[in-house]
C-alpha atoms as a PDB file:
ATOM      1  CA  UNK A   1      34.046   1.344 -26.635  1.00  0.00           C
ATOM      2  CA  UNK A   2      31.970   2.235 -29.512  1.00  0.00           C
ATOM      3  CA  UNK A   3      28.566   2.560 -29.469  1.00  0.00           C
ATOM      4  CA  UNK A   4      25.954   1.530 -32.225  1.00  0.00           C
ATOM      5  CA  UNK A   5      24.116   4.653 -33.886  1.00  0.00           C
ATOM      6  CA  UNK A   6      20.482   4.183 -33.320  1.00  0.00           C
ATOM      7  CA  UNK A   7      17.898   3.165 -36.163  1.00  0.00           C
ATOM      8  CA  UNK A   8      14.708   2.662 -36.186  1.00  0.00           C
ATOM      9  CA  UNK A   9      14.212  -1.455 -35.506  1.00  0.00           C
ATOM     10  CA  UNK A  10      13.672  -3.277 -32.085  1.00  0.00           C
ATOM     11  CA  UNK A  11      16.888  -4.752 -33.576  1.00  0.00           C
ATOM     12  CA  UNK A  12      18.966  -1.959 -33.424  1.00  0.00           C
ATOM     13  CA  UNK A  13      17.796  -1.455 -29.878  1.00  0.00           C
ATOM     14  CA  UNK A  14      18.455  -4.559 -29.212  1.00  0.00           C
ATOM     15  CA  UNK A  15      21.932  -4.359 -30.156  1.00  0.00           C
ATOM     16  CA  UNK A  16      21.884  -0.856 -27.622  1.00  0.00           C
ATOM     17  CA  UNK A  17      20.669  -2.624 -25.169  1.00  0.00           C
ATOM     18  CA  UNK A  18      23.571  -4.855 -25.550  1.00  0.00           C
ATOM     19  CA  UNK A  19      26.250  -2.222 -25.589  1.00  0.00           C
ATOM     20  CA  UNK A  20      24.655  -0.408 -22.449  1.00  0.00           C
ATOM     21  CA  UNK A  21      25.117  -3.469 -20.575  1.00  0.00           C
ATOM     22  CA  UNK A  22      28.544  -4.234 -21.611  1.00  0.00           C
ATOM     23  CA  UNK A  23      28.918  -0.681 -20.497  1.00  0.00           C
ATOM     24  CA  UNK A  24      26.515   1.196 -18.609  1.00  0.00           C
ATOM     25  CA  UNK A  25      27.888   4.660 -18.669  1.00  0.00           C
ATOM     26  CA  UNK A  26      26.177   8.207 -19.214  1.00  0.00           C
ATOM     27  CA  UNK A  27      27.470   7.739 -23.455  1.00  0.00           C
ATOM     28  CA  UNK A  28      25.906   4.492 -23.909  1.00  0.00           C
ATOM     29  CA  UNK A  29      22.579   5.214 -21.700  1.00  0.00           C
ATOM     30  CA  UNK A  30      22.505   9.088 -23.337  1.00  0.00           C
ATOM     31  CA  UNK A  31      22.532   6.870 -27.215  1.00  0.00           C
ATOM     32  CA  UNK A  32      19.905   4.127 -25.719  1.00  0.00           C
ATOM     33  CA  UNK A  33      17.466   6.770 -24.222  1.00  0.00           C
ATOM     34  CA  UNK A  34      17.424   8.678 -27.682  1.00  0.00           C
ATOM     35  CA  UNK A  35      16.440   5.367 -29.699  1.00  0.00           C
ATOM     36  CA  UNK A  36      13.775   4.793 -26.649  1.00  0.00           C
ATOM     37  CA  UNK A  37      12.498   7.922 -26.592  1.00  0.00           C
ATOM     38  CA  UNK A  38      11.490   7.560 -30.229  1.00  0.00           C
ATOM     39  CA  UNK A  39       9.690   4.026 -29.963  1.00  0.00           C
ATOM     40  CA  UNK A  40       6.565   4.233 -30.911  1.00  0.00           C
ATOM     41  CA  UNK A  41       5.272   2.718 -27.649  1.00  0.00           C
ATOM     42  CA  UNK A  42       7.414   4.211 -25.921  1.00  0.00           C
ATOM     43  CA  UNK A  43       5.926   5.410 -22.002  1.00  0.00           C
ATOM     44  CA  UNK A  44       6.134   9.354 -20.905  1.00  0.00           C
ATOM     45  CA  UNK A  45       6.095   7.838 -17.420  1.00  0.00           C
ATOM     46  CA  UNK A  46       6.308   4.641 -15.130  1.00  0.00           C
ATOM     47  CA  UNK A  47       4.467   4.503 -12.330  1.00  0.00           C
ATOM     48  CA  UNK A  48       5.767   2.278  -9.644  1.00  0.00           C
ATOM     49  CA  UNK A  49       2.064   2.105  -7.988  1.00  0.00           C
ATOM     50  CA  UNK A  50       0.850   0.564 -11.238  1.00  0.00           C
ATOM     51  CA  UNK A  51       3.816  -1.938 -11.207  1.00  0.00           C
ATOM     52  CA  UNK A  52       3.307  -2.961  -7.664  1.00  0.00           C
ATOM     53  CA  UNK A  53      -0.384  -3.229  -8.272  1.00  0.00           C
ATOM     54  CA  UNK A  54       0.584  -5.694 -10.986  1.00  0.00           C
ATOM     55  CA  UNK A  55       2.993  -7.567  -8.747  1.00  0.00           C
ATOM     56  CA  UNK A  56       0.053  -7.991  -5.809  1.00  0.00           C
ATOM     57  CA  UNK A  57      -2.578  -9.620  -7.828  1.00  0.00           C
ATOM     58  CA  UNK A  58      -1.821 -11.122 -10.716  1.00  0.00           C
ATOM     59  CA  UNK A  59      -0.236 -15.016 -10.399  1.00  0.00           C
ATOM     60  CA  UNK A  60       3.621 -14.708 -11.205  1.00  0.00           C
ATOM     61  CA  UNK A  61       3.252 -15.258 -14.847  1.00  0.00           C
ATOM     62  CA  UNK A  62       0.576 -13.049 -15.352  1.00  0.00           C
ATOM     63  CA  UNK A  63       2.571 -10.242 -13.905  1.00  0.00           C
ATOM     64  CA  UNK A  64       5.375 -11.790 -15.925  1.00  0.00           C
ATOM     65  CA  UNK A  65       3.257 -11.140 -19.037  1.00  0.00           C
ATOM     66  CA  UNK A  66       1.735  -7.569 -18.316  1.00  0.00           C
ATOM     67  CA  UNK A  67       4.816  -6.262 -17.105  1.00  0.00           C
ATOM     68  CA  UNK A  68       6.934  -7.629 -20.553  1.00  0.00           C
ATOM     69  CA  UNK A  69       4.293  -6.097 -22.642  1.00  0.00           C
ATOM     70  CA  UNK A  70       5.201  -2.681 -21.192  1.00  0.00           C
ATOM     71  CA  UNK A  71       8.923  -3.374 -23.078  1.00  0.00           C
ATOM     72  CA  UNK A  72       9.966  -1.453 -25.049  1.00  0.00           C
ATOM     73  CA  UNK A  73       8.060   1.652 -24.528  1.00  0.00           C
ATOM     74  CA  UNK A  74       9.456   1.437 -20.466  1.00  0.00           C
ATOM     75  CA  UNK A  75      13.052   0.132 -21.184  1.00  0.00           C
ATOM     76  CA  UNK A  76      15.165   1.997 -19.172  1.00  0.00           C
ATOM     77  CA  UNK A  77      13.061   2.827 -15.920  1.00  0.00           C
ATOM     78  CA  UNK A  78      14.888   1.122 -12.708  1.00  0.00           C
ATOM     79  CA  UNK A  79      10.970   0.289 -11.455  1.00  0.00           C
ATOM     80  CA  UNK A  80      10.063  -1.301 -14.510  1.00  0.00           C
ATOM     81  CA  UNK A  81      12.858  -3.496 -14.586  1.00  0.00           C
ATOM     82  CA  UNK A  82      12.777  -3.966 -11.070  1.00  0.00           C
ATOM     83  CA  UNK A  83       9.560  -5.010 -10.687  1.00  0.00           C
ATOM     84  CA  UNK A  84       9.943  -7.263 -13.938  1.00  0.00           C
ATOM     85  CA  UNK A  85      12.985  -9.022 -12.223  1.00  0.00           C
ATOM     86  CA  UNK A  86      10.452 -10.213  -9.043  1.00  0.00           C
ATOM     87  CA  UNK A  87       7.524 -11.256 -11.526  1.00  0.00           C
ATOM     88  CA  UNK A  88      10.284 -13.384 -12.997  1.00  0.00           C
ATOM     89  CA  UNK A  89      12.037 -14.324  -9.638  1.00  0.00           C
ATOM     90  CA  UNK A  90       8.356 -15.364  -8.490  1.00  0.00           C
ATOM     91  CA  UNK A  91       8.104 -17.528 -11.717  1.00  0.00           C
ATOM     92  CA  UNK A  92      10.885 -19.329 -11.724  1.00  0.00           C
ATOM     93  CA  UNK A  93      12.815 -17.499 -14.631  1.00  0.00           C
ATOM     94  CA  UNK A  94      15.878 -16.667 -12.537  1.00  0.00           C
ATOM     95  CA  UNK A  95      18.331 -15.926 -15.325  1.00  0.00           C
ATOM     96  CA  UNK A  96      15.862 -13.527 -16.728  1.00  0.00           C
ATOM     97  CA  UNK A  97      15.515 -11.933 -13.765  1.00  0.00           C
ATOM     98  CA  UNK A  98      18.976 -11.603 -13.233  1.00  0.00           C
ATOM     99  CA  UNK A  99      19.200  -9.490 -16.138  1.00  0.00           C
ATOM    100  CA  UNK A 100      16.705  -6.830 -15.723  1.00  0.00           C
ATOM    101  CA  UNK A 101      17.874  -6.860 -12.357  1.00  0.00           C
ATOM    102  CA  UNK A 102      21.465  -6.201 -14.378  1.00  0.00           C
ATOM    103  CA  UNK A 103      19.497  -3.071 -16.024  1.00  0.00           C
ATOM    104  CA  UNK A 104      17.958  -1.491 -13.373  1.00  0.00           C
ATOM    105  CA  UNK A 105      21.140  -1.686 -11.667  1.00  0.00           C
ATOM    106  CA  UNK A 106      23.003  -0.097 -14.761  1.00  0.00           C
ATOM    107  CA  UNK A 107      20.090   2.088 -15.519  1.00  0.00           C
ATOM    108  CA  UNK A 108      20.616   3.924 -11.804  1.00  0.00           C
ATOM    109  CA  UNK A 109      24.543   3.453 -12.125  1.00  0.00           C
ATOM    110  CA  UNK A 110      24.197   5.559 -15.356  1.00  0.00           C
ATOM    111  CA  UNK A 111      22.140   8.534 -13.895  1.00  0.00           C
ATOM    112  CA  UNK A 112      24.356   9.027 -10.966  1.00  0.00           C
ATOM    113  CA  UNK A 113      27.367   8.630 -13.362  1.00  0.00           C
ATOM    114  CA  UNK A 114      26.093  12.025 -15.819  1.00  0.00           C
ATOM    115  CA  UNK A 115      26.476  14.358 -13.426  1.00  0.00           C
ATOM    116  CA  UNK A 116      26.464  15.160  -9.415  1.00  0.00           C
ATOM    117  CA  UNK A 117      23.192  16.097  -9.288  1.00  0.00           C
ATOM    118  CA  UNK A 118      23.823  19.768  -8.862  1.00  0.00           C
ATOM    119  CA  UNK A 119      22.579  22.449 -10.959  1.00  0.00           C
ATOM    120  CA  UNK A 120      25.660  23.150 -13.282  1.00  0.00           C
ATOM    121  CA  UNK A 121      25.865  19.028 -13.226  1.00  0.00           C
ATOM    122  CA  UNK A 122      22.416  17.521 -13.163  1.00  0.00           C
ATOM    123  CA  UNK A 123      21.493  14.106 -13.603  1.00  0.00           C
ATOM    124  CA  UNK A 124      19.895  13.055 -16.894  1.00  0.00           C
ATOM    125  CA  UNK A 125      16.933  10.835 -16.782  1.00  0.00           C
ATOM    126  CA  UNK A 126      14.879   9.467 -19.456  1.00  0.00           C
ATOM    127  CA  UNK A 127      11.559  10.071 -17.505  1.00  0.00           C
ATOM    128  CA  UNK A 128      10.142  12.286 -14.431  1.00  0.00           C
ATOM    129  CA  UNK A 129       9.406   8.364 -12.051  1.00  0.00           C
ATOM    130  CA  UNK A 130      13.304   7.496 -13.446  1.00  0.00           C
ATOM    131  CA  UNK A 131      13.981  10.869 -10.533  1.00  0.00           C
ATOM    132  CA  UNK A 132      12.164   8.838  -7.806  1.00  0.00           C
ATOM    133  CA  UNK A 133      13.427   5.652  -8.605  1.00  0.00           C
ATOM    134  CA  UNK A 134      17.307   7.496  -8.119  1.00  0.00           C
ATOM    135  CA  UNK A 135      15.427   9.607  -5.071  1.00  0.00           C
ATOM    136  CA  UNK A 136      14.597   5.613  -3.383  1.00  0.00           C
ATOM    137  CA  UNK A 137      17.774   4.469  -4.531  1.00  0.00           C
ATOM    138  CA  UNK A 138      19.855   6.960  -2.398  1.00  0.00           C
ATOM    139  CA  UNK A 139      17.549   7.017   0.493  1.00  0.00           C
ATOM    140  CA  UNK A 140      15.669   9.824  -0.066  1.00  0.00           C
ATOM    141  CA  UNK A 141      12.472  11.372   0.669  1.00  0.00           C
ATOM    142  CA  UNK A 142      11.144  14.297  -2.039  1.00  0.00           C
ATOM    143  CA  UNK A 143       9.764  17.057  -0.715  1.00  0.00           C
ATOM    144  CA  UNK A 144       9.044  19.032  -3.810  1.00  0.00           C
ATOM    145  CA  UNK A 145      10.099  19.885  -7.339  1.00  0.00           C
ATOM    146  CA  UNK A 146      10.220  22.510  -9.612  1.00  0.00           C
ATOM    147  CA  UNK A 147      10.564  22.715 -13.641  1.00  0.00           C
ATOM    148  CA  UNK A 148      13.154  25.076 -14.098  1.00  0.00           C
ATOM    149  CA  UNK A 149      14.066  26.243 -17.572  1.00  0.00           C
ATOM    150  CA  UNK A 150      17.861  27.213 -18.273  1.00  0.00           C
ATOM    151  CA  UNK A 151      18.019  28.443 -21.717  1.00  0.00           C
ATOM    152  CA  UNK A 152      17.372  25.428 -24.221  1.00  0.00           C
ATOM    153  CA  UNK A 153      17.235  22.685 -21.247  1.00  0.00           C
ATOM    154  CA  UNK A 154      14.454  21.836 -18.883  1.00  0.00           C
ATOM    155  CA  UNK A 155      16.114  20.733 -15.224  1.00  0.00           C
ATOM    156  CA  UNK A 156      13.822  19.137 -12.320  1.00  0.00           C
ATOM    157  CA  UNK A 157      15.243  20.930  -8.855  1.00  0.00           C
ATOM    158  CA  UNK A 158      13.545  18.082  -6.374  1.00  0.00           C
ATOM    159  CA  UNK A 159      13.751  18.762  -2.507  1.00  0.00           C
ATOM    160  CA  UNK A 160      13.939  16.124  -0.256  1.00  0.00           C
ATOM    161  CA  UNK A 161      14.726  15.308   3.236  1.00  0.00           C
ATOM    162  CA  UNK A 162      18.573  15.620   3.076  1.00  0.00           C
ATOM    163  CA  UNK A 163      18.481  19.311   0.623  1.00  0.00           C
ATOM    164  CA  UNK A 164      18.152  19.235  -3.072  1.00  0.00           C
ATOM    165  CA  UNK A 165      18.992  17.822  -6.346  1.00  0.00           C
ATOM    166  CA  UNK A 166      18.816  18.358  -9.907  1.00  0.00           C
ATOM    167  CA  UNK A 167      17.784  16.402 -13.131  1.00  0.00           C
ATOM    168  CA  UNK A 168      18.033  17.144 -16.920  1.00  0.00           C
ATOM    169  CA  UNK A 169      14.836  15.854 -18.266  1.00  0.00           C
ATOM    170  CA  UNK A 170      15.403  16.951 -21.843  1.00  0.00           C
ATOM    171  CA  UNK A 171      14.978  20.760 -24.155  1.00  0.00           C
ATOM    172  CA  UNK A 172      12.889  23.237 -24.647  1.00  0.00           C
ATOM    173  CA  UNK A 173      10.629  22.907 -27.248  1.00  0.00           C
ATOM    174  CA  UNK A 174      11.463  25.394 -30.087  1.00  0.00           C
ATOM    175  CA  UNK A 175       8.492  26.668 -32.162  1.00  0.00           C
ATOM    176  CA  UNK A 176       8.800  26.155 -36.146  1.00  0.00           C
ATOM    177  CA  UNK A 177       9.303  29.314 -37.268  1.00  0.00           C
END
């Protein structure tokens, strides 16, 4: 499958968000978190707190609203897309829902895909919460984490109840010289 090169328009990631659904691998996620990295709204983190506080008191469109406006700056975070797929469940928008349910399942489907979560094979993630939302997908319970730097890439090593895993969560920033 080929996979669009990223530009600069919500069309273009559009048309990646298209292609990452059609196939929701590590190549097409890897291409869609590069354009979504460099929106300019684009959201450092995505707290599931803040989403569920959303979801208990605001009226189902409400939350339907708040929760779209944080697109596209939180495409790609299994909460976010998650918790957008209720709102919409709870208004009455079921096809809607059914497709960010459709990305957050391809979003987590991805990550575990990249690697095996070890060291020498870590999972990539877009953000820091995308680690917990894999962490609650599998079951676990983090006990800790620590930034580790290995050469030009930063890795997350998170403990949790059943030993350890690791995420890529991007490079080291090189000073201009």
């Amino acid at each position: 499958m080929r996979v669009p090169t990223p530009g600069t328009g919500e069309a273009d990631v559009a048309a990646l968000v298209e292609a990452f659904l059609a196939d929701p691998g590590p190549t097409s996620y890897g291409v869609l978190s590069e354009a979504v990295r460099v929106l300019p709204g684009f959201l450092v983190e995505v707290l599931p707190d803040d989403l569920a506080r959303t979801l208990e008191t605001s009226s189902p469109e409400d939350a339907v609203h708040e929760l779209s406006a944080l697109m596209p700056g939180a495409l790609l975070s299994p909460s976010a897309h998650g918790a957008l797929a209720l709102a919409l469940d709870r208004a009455g928008r079921p096809d809607e829902a059914r497709r960010h349910r459709s990305l957050r399942h391809a979003c987590l489907a991805a990550v575990l895909a990249s690697g095996s979560g070890t060291r020498d094979e870590p999972w990539r993630v877009l953000r820091v919460s995308d680690e917990y939302d894999v962490l609650r997908h599998l079951g676990r319970r983090p006990r800790g984490q620590q930034l580790v730097e290995t050469g030009a890439t930063l890795l997350d090593r998170v403990e949790h109840d059943r030993g350890e895993v690791w995420f890529e969560v991007g490079s080291v920033p090189v000073a201009p010289s």
